[in-house]
N, C-alpha and C. Protein backbone atom coordinates (compact mmCIF):
# COMPACT_ATOMS: atom_id res chain seq x y z
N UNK A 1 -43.27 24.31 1.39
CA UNK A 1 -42.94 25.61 0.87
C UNK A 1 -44.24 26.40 0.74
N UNK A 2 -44.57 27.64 1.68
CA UNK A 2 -45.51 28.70 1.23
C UNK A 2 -45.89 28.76 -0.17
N UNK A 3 -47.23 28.67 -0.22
CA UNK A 3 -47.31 28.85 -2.10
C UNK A 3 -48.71 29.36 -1.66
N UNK A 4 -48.39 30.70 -2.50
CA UNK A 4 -49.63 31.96 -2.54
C UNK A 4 -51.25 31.51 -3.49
N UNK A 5 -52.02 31.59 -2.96
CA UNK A 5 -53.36 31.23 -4.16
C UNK A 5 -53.68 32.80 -4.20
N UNK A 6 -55.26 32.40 -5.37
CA UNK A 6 -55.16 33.55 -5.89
C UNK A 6 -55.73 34.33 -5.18
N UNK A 7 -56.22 34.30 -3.81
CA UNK A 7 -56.30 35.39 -3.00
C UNK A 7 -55.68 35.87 -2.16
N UNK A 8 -54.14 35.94 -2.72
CA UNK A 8 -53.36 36.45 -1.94
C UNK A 8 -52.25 35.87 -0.81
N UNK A 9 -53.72 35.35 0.03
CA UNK A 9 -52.98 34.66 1.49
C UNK A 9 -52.34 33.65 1.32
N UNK A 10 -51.34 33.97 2.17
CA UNK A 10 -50.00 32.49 1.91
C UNK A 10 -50.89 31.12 3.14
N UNK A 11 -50.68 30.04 2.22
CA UNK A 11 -50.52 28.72 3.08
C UNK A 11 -49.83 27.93 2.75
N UNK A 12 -49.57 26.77 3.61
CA UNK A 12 -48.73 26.09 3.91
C UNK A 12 -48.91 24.57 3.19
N UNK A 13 -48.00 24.35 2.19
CA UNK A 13 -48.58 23.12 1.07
C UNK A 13 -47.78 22.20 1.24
N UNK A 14 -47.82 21.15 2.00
CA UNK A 14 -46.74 20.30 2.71
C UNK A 14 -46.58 19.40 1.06
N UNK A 15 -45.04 18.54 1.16
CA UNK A 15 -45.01 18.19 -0.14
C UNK A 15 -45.02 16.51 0.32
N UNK A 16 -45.74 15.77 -0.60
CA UNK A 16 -45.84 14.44 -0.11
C UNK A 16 -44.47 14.02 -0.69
N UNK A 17 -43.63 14.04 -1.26
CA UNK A 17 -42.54 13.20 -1.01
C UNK A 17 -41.81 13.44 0.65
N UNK A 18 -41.99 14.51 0.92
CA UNK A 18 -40.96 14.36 1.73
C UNK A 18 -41.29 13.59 3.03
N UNK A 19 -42.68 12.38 3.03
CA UNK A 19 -43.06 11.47 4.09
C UNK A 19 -42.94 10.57 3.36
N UNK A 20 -42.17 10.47 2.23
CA UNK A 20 -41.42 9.00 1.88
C UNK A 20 -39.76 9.02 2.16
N UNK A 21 -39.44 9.31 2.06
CA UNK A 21 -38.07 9.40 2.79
C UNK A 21 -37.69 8.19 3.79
N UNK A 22 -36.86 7.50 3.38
CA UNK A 22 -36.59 6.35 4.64
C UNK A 22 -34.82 6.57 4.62
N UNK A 23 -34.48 6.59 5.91
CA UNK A 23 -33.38 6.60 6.20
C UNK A 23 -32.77 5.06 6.25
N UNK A 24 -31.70 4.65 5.67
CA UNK A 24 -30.99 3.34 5.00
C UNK A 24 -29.55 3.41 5.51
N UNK A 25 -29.22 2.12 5.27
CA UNK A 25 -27.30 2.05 5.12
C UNK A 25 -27.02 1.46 3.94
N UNK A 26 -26.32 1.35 3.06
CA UNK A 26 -25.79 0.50 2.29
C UNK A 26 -25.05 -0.77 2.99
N UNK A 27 -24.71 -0.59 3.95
CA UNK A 27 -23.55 -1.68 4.52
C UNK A 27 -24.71 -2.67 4.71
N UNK A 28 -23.99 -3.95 4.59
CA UNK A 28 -25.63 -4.82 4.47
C UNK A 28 -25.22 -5.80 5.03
N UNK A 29 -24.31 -5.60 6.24
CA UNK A 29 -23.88 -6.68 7.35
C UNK A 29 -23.84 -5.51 8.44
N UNK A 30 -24.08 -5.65 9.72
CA UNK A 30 -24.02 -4.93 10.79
C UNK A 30 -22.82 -5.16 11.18
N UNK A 31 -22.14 -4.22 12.05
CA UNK A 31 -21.14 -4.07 12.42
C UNK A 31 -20.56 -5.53 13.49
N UNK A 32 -19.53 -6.02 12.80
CA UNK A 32 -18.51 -6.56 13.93
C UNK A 32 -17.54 -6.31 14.37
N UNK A 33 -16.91 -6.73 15.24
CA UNK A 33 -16.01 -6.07 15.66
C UNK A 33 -14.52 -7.41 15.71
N UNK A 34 -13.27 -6.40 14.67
CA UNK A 34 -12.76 -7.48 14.55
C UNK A 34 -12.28 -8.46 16.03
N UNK A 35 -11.64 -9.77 15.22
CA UNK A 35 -10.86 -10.87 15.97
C UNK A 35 -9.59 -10.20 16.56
N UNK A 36 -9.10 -10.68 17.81
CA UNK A 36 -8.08 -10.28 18.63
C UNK A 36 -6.89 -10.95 17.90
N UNK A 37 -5.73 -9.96 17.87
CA UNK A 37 -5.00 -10.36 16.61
C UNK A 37 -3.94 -11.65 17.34
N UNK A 38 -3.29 -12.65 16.82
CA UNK A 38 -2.70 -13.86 17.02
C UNK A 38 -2.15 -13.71 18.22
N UNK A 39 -1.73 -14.21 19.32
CA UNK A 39 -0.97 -14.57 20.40
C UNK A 39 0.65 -15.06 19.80
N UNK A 40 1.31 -14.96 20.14
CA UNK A 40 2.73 -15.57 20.19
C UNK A 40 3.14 -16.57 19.77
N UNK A 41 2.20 -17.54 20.44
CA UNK A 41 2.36 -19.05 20.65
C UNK A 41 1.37 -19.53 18.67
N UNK A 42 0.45 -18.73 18.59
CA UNK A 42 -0.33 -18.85 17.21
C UNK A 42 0.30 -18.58 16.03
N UNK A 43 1.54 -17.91 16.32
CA UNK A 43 2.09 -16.80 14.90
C UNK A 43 3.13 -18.24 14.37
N UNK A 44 2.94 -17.88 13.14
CA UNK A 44 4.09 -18.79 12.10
C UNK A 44 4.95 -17.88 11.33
N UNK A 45 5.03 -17.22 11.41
CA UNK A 45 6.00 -16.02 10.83
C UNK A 45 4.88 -15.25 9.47
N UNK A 46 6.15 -14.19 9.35
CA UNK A 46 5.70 -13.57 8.15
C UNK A 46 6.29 -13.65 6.79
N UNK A 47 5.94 -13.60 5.41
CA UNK A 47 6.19 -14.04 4.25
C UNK A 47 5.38 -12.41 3.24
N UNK A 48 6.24 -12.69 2.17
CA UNK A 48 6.48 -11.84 0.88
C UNK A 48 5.97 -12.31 -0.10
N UNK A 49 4.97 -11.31 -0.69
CA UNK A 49 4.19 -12.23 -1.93
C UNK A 49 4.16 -10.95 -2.69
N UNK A 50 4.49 -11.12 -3.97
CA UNK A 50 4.25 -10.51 -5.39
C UNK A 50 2.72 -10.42 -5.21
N UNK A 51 1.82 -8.95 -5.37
CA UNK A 51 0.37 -8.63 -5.72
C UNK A 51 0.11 -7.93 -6.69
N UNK A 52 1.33 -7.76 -7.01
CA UNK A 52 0.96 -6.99 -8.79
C UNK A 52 2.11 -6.05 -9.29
N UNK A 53 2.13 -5.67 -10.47
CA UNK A 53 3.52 -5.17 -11.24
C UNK A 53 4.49 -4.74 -10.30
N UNK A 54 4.05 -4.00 -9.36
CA UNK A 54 5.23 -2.97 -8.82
C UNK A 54 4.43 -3.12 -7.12
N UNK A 55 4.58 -4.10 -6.88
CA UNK A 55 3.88 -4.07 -5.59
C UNK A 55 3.53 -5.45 -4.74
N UNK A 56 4.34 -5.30 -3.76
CA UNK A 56 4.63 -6.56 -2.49
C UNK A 56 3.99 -6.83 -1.32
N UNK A 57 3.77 -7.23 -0.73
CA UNK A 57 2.81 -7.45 0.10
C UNK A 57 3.31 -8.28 1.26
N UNK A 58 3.39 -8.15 2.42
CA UNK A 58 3.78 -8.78 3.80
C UNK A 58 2.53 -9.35 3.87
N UNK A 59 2.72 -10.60 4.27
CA UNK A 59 1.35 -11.17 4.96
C UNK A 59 2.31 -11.81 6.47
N UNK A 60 1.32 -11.94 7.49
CA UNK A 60 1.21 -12.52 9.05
C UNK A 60 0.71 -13.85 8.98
N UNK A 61 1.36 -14.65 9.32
CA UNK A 61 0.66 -15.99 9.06
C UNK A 61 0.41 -16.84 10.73
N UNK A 62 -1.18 -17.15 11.03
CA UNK A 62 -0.99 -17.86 12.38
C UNK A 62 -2.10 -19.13 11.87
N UNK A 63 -1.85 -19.99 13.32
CA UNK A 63 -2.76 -21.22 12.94
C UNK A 63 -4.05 -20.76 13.30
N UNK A 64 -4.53 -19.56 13.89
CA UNK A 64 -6.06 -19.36 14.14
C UNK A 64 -6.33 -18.19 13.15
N UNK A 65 -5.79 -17.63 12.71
CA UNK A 65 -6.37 -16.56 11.99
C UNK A 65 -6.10 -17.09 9.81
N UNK A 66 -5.17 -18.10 9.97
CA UNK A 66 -4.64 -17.85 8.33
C UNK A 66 -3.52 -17.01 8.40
N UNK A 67 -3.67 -16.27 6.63
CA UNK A 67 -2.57 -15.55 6.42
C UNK A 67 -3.31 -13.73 6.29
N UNK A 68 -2.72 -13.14 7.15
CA UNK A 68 -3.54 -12.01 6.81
C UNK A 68 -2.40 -10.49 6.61
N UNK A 69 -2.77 -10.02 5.53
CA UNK A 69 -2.28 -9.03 4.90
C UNK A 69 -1.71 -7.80 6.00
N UNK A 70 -0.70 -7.34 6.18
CA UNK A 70 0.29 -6.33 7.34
C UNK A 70 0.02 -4.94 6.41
N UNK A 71 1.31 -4.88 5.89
CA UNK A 71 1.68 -3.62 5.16
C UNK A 71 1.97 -3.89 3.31
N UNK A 72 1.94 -3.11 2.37
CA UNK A 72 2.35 -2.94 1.18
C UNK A 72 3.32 -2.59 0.61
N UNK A 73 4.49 -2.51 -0.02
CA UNK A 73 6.14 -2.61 -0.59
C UNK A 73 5.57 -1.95 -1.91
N UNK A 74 6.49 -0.98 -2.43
CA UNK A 74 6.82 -0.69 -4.15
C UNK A 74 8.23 -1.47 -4.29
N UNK A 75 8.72 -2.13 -3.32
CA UNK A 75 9.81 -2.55 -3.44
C UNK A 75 9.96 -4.15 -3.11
N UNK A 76 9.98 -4.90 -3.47
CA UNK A 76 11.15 -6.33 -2.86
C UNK A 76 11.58 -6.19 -1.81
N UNK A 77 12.53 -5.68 -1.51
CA UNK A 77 13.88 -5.21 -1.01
C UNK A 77 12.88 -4.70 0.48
N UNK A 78 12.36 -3.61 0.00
CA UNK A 78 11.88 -3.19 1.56
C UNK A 78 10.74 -4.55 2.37
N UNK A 79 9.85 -4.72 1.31
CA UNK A 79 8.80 -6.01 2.09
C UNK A 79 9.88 -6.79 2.88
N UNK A 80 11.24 -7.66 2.30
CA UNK A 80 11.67 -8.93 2.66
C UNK A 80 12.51 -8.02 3.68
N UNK A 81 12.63 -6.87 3.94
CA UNK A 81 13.66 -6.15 5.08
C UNK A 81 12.93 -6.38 6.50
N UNK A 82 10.98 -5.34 6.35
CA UNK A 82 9.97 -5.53 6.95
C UNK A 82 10.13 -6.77 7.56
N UNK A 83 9.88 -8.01 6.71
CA UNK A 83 9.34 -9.65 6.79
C UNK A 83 10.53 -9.90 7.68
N UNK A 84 11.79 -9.80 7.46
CA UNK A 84 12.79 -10.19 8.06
C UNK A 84 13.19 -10.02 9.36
N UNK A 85 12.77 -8.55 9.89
CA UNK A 85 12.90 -7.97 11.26
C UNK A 85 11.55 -8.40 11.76
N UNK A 86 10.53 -8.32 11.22
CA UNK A 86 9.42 -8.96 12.38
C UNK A 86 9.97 -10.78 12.53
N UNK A 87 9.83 -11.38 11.63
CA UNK A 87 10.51 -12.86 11.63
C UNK A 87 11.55 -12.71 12.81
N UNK A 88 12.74 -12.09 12.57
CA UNK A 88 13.95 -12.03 13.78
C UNK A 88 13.27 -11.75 14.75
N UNK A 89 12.76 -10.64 15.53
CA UNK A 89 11.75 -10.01 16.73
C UNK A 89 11.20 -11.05 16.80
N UNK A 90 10.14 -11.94 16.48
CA UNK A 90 9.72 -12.86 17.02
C UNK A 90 10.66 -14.40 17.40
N UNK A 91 11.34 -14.76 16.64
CA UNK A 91 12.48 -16.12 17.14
C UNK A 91 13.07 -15.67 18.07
N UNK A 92 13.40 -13.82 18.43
CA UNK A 92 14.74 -13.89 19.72
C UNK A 92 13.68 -12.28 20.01
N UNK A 93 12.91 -12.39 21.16
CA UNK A 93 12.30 -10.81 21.03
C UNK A 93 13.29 -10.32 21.81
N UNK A 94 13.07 -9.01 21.86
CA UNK A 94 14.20 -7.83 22.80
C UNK A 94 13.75 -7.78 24.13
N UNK A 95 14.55 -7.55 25.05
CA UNK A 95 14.61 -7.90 26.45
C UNK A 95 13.91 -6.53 26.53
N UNK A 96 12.68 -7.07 27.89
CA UNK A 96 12.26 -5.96 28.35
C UNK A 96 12.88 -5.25 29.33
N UNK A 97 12.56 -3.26 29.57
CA UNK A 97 14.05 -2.50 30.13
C UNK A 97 13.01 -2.64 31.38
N UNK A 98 13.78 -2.33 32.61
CA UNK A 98 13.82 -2.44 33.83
C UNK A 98 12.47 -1.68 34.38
N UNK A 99 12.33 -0.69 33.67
CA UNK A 99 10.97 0.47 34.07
C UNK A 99 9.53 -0.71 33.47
N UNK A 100 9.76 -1.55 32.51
CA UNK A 100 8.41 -2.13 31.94
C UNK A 100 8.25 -3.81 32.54
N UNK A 101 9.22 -3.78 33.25
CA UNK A 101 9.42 -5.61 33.67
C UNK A 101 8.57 -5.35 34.95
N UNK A 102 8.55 -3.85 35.73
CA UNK A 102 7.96 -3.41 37.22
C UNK A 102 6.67 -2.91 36.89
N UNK A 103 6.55 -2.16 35.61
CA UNK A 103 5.03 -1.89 35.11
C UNK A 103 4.18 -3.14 34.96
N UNK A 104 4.60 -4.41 34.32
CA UNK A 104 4.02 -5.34 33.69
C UNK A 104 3.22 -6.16 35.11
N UNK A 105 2.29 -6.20 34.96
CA UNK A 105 1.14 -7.25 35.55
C UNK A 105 1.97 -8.72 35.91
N UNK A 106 1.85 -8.64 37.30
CA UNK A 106 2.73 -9.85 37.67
C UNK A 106 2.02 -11.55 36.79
N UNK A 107 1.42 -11.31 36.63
CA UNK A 107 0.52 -12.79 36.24
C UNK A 107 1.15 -13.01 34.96
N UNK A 108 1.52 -11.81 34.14
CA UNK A 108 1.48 -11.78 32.68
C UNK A 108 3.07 -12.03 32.70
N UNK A 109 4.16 -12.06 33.48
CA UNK A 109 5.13 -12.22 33.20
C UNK A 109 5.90 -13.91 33.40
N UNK A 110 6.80 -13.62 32.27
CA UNK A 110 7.53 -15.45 32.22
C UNK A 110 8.65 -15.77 33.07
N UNK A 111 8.46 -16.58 33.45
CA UNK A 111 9.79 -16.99 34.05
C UNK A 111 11.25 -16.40 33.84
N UNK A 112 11.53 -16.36 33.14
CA UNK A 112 12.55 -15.70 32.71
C UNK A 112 12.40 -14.18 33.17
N UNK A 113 11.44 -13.66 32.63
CA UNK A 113 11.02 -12.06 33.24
C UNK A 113 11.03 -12.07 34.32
N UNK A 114 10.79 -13.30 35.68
CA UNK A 114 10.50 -13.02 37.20
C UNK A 114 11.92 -13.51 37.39
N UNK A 115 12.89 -13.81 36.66
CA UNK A 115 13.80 -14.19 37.11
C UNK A 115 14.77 -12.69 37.15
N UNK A 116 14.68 -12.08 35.68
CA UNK A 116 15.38 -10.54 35.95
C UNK A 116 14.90 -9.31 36.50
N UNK A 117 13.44 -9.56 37.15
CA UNK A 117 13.02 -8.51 38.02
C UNK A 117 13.53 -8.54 39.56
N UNK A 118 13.78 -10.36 39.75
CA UNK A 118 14.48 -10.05 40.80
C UNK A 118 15.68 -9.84 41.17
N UNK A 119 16.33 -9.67 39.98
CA UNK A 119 17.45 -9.41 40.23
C UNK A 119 18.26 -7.82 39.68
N UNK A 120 16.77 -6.86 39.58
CA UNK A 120 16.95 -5.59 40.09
C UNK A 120 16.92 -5.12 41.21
């Protein structure tokens, strides 16, 4: 900041704090990048747990990852609805429609899938 002496002429009075200054993070682990979430064959279903007065909790449960936390409920009723339709979707999943069985990467599809593509 310019700061005038007493003869007038302005100069230039650099301030020593501002060459202490260090630029920081608080985060005090560097960034990772999460785990690829369970495969099919890894998943054990999902389950309903009480986390506090008014509040439910879906957890995902696989053999490589544990149990790891989905979505949050003010209700019972809605978590075990949630828990219930992913649980069903996974024991019987929904047939893929005719436009995504021809999109899908031939390698990636099951037997069953190469069995109803050919028989479009």
């Amino acid at each position: 900041m310019p700061q005038a002496k007493t003869d007038d002429s302005l100069t230039l009075k650099l301030d020593p704090m501002i060459n202490n200054i260090e630029i920081g993070s608080t985060r005090e682990q560097s960034y990772r990048a999460q785990p690829a979430p369970p495969t099919r064959k890894q998943l054990t279903g999902w389950t309903v747990e009480q986390v506090g007065p008014k509040m439910w909790r879906v957890f995902r449960n696989s053999t490589t990852e544990g149990k790891q936390a989905i979505i949050d409920y003010n209700s019972p009723e809605g978590a075990q609805s949630f828990a219930d339709g992913c649980n069903g979707e996974y024991k019987n999943p929904t047939k893929m429609s005719a436009d995504s069985l021809r999109n899908k990467a031939k390698e990636y599809l099951s037997d069953e899938e190469k069995a109803d593509l050919a028989l479009l």
